[in-house]
PDB file of N, CA and C in Angstrom:
ATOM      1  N   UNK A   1      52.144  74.439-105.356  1.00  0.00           N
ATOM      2  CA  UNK A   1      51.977  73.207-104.607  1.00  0.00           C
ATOM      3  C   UNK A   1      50.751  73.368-103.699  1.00  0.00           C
ATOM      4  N   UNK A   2      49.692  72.592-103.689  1.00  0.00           N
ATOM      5  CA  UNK A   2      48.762  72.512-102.835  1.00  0.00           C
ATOM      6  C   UNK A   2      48.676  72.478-101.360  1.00  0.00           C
ATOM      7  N   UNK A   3      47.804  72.540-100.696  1.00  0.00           N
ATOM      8  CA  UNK A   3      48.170  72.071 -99.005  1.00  0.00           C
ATOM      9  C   UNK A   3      48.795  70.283 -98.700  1.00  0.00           C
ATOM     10  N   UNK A   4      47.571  69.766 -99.632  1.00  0.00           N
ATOM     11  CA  UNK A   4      47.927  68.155 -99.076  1.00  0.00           C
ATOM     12  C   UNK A   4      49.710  67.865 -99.130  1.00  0.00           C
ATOM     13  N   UNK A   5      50.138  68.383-100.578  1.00  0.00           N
ATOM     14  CA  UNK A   5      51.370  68.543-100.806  1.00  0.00           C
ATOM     15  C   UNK A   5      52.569  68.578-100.400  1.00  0.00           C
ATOM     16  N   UNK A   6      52.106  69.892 -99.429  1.00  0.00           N
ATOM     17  CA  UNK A   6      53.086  70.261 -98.346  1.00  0.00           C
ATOM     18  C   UNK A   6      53.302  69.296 -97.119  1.00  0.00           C
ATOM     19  N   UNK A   7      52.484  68.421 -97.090  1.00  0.00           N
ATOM     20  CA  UNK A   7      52.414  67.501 -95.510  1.00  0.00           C
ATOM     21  C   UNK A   7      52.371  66.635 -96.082  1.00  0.00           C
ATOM     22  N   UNK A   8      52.840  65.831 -97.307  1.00  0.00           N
ATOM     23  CA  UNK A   8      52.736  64.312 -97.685  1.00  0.00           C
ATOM     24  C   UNK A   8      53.965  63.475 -97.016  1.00  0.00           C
ATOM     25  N   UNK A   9      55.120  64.349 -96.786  1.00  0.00           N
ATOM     26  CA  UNK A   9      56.186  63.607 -96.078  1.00  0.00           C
ATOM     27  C   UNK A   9      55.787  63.073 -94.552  1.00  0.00           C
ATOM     28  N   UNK A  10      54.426  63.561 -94.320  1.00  0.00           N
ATOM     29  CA  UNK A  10      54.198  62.821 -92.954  1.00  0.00           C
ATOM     30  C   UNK A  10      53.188  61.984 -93.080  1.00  0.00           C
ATOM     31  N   UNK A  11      52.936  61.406 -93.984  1.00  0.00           N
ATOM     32  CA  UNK A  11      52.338  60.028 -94.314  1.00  0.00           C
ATOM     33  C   UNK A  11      52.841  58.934 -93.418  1.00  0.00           C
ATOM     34  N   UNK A  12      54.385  58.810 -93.680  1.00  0.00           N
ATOM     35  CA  UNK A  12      54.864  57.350 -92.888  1.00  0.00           C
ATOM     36  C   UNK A  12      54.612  57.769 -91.410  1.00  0.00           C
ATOM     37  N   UNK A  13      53.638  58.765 -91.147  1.00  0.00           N
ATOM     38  CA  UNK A  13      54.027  58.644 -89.494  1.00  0.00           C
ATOM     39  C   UNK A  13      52.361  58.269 -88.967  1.00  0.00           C
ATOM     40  N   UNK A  14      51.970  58.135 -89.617  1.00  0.00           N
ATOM     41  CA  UNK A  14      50.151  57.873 -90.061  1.00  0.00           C
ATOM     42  C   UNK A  14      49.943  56.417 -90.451  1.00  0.00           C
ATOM     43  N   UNK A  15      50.156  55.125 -89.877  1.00  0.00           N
ATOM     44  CA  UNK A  15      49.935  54.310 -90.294  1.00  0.00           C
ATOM     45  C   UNK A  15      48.611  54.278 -91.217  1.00  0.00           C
ATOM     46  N   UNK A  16      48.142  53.365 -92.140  1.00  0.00           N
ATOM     47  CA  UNK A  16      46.591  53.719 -92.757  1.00  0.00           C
ATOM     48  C   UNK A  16      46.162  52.901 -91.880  1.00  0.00           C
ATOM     49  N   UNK A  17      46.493  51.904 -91.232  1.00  0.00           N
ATOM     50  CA  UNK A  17      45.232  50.806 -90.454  1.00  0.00           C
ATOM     51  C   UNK A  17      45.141  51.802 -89.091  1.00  0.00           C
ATOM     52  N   UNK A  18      45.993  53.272 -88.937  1.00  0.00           N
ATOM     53  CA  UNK A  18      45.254  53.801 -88.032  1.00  0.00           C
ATOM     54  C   UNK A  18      44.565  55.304 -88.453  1.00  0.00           C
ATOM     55  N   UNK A  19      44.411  55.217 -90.140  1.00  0.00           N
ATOM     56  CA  UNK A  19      43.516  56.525 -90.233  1.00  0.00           C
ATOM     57  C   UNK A  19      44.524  57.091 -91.269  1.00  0.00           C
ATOM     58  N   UNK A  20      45.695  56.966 -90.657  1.00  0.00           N
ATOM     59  CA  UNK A  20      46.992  57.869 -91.945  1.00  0.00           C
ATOM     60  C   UNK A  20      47.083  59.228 -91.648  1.00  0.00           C
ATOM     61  N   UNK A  21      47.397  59.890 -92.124  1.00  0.00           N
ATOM     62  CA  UNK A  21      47.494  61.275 -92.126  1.00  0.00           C
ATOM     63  C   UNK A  21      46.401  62.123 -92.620  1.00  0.00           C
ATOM     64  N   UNK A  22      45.423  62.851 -91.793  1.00  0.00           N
ATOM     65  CA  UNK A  22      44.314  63.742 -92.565  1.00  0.00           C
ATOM     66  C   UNK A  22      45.288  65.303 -92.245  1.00  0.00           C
ATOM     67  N   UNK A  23      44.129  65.689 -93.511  1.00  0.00           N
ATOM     68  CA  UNK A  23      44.328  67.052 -93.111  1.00  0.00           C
ATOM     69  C   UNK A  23      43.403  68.225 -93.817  1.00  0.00           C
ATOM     70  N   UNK A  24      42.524  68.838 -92.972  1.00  0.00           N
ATOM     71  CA  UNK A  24      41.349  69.646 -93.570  1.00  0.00           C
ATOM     72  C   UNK A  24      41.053  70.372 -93.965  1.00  0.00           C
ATOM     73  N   UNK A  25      42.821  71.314 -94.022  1.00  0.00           N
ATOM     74  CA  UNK A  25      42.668  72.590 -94.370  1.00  0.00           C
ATOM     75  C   UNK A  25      43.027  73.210 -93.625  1.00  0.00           C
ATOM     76  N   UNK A  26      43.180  73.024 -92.239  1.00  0.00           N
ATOM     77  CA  UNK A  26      43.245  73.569 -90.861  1.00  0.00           C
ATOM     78  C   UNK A  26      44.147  72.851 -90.103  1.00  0.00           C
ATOM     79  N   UNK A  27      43.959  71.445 -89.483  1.00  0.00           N
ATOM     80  CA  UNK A  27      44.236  70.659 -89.218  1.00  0.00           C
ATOM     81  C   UNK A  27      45.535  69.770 -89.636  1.00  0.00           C
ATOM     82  N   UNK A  28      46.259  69.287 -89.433  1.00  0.00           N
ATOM     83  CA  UNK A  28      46.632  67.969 -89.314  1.00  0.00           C
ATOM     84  C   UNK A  28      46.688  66.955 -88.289  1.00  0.00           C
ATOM     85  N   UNK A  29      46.793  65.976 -88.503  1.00  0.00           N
ATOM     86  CA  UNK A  29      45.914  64.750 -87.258  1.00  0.00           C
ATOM     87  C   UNK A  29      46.527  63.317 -87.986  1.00  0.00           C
ATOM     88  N   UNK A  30      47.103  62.907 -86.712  1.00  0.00           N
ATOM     89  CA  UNK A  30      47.627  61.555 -87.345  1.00  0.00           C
ATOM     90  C   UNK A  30      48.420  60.786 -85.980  1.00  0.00           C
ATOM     91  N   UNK A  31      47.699  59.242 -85.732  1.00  0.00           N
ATOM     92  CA  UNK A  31      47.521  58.318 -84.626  1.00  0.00           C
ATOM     93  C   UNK A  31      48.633  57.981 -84.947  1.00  0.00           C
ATOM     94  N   UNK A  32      49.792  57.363 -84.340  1.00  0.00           N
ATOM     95  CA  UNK A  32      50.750  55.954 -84.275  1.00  0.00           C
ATOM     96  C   UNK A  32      50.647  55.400 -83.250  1.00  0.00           C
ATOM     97  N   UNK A  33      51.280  54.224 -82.536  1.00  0.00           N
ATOM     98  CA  UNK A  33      51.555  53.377 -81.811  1.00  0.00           C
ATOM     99  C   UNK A  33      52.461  53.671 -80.927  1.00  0.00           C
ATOM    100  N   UNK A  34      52.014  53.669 -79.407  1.00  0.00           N
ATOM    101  CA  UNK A  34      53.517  53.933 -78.238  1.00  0.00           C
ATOM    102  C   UNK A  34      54.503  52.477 -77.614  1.00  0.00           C
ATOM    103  N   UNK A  35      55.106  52.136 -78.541  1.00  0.00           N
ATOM    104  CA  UNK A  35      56.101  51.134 -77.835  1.00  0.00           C
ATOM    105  C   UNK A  35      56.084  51.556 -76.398  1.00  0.00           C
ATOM    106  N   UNK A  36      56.635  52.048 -76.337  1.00  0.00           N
ATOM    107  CA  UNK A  36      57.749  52.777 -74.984  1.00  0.00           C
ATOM    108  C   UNK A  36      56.958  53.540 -73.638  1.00  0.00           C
ATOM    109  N   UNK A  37      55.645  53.858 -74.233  1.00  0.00           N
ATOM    110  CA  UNK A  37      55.248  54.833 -73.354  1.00  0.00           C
ATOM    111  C   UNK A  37      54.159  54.093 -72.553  1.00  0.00           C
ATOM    112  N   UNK A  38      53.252  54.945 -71.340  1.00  0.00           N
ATOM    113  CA  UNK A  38      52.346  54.496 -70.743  1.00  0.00           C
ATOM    114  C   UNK A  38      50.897  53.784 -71.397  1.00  0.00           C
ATOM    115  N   UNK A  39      51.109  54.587 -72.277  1.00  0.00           N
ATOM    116  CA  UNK A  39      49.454  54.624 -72.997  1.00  0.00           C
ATOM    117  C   UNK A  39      50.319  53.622 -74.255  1.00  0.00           C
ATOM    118  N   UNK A  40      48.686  53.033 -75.099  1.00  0.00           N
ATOM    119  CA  UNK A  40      49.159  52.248 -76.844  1.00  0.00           C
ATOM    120  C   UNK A  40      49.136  53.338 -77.460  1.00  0.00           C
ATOM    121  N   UNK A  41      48.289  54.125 -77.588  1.00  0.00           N
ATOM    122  CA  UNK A  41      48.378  55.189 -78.767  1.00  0.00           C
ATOM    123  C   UNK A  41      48.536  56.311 -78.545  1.00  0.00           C
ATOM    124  N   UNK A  42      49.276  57.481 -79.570  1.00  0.00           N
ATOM    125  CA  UNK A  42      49.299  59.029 -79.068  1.00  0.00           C
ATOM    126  C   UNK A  42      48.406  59.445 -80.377  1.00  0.00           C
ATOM    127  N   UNK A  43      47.481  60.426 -80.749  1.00  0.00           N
ATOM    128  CA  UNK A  43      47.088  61.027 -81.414  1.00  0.00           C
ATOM    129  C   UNK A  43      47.717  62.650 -81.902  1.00  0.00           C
ATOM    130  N   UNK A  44      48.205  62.952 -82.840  1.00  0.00           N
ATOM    131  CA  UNK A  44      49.244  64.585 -82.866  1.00  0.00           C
ATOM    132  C   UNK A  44      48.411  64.888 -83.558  1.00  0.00           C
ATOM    133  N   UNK A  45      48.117  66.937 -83.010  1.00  0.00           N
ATOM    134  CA  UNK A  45      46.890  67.240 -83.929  1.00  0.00           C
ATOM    135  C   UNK A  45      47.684  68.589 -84.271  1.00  0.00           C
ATOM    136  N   UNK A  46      48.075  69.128 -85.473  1.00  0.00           N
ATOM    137  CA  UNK A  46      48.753  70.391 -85.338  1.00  0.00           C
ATOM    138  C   UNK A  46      47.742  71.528 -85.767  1.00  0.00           C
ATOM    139  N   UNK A  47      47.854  72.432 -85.451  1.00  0.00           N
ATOM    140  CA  UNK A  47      46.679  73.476 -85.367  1.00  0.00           C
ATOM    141  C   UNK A  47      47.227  75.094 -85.238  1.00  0.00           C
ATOM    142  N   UNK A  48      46.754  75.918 -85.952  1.00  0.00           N
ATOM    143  CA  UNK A  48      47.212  77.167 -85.584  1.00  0.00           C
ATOM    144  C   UNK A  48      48.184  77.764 -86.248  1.00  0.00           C
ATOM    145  N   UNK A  49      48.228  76.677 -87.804  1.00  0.00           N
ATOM    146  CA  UNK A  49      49.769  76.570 -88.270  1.00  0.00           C
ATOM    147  C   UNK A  49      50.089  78.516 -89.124  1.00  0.00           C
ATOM    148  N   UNK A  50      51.072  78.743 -89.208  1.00  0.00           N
ATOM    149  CA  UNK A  50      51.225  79.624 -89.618  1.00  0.00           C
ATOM    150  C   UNK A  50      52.825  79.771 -89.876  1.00  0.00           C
ATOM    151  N   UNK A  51      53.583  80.704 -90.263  1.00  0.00           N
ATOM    152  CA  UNK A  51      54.700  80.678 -90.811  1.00  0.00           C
ATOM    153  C   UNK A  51      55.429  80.820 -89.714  1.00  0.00           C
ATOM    154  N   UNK A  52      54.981  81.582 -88.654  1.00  0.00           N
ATOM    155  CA  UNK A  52      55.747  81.601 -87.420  1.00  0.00           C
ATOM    156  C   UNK A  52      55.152  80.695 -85.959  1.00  0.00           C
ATOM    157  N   UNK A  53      54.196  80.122 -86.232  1.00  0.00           N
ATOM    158  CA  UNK A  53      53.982  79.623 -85.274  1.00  0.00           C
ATOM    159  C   UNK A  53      52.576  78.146 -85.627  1.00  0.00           C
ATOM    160  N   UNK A  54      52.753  77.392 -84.768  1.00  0.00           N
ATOM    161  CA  UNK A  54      52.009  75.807 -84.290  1.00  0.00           C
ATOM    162  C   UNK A  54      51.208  75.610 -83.279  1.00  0.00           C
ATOM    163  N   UNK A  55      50.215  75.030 -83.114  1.00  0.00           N
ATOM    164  CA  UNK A  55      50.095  74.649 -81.598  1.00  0.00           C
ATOM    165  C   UNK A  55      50.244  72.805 -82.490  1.00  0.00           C
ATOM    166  N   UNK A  56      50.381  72.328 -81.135  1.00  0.00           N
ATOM    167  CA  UNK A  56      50.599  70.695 -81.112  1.00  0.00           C
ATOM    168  C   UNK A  56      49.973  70.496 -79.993  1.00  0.00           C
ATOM    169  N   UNK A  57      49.129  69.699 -80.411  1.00  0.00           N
ATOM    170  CA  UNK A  57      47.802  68.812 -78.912  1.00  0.00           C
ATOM    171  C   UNK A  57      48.615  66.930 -79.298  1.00  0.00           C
ATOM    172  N   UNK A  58      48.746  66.970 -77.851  1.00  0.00           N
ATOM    173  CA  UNK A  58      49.000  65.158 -78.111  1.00  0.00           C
ATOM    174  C   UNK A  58      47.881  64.817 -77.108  1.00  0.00           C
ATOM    175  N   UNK A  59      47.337  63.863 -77.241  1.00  0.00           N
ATOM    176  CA  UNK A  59      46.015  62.939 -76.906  1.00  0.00           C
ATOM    177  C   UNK A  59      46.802  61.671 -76.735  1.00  0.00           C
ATOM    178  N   UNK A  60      46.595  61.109 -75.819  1.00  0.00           N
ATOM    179  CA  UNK A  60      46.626  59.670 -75.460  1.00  0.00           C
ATOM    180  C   UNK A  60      45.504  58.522 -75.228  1.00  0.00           C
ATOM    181  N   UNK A  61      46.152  57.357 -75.293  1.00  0.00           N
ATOM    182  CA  UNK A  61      44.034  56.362 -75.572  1.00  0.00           C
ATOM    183  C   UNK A  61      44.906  55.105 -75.209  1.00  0.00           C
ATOM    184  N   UNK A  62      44.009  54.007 -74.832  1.00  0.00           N
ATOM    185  CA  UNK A  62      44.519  52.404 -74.337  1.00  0.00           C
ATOM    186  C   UNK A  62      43.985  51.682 -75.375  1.00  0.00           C
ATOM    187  N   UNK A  63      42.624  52.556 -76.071  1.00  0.00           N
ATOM    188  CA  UNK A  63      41.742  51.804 -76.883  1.00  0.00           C
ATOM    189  C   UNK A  63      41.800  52.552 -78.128  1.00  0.00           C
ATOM    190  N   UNK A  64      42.536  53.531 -78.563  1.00  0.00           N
ATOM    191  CA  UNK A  64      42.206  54.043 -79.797  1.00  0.00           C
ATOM    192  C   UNK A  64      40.451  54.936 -80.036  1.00  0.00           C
ATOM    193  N   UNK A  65      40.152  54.588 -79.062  1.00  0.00           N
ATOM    194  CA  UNK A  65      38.525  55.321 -79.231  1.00  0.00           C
ATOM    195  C   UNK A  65      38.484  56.407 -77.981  1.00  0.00           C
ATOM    196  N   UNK A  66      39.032  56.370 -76.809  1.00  0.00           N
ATOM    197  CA  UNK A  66      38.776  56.970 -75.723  1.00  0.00           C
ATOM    198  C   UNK A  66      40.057  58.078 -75.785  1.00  0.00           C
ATOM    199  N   UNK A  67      39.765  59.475 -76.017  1.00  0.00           N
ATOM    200  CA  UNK A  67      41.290  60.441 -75.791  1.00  0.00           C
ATOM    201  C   UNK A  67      40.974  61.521 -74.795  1.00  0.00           C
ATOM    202  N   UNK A  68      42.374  61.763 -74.014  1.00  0.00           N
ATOM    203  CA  UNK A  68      42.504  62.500 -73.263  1.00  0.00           C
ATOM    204  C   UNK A  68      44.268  63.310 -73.188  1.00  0.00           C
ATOM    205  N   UNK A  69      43.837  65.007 -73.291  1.00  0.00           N
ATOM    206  CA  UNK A  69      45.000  65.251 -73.920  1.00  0.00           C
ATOM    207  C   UNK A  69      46.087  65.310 -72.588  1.00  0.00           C
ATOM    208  N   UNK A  70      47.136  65.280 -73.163  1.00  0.00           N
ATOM    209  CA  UNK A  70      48.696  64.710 -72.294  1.00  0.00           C
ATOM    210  C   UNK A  70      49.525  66.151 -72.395  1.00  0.00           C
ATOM    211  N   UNK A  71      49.299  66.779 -73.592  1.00  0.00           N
ATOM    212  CA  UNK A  71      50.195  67.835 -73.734  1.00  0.00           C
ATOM    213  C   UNK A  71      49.633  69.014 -75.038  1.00  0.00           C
ATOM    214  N   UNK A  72      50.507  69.889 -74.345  1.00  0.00           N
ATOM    215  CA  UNK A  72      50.028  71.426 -75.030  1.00  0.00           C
ATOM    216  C   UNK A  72      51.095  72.073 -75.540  1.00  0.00           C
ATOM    217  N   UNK A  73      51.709  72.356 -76.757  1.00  0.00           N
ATOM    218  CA  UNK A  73      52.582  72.715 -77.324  1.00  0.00           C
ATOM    219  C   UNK A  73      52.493  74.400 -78.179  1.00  0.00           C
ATOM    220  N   UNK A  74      52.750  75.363 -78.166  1.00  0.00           N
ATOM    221  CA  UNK A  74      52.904  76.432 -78.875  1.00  0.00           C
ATOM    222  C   UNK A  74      53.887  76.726 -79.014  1.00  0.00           C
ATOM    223  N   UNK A  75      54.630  76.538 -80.134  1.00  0.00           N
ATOM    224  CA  UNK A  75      55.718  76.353 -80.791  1.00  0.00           C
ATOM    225  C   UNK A  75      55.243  77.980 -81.824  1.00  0.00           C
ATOM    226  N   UNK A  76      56.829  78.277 -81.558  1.00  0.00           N
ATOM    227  CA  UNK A  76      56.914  79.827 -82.403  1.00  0.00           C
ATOM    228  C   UNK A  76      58.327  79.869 -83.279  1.00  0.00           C
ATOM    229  N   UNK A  77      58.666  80.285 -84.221  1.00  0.00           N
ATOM    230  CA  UNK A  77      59.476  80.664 -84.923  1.00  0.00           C
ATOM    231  C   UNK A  77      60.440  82.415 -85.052  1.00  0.00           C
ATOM    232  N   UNK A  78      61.023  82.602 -84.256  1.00  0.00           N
ATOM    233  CA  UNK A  78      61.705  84.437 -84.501  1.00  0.00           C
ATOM    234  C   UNK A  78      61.605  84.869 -86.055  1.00  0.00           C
TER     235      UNK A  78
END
């Protein structure tokens, strides 16, 4: 199974009218919409991926063009 492969189940979280789900090899990155929250949009960028461990950057924007990150995640696995 390829890389794209492995991350196609997070398509629905990637609208396409906001970009969809990329992913570079390195990366995954994918915008939705904040009902609920302060900001309209969050941007999730996962990075660092490895079998035991993630980082997760969330970015927030009013305009979809302007980001500034909100949170820092390093997520590990025993």
């Amino acid at each position: 199974m390829d890389e794209i492969d492995r991350f196609a189940f997070l398509i629905d979280l990637g609208p396409e009218e906001l970009g969809g789900v990329t992913f570079d090899g390195e990366s995954i990155v994918y915008i939705f919409r904040e009902p609920a929250a302060g900001h309209a949009y969050t941007r999730a960028t996962y990075t660092n991926i490895s079998e035991a461990h993630f980082t997760w950057r969330g970015e927030k924007s009013d305009d979809g063009k302007t980001w500034s990150e909100f949170m820092l995640v390093e997520a590990y696995r025993p």
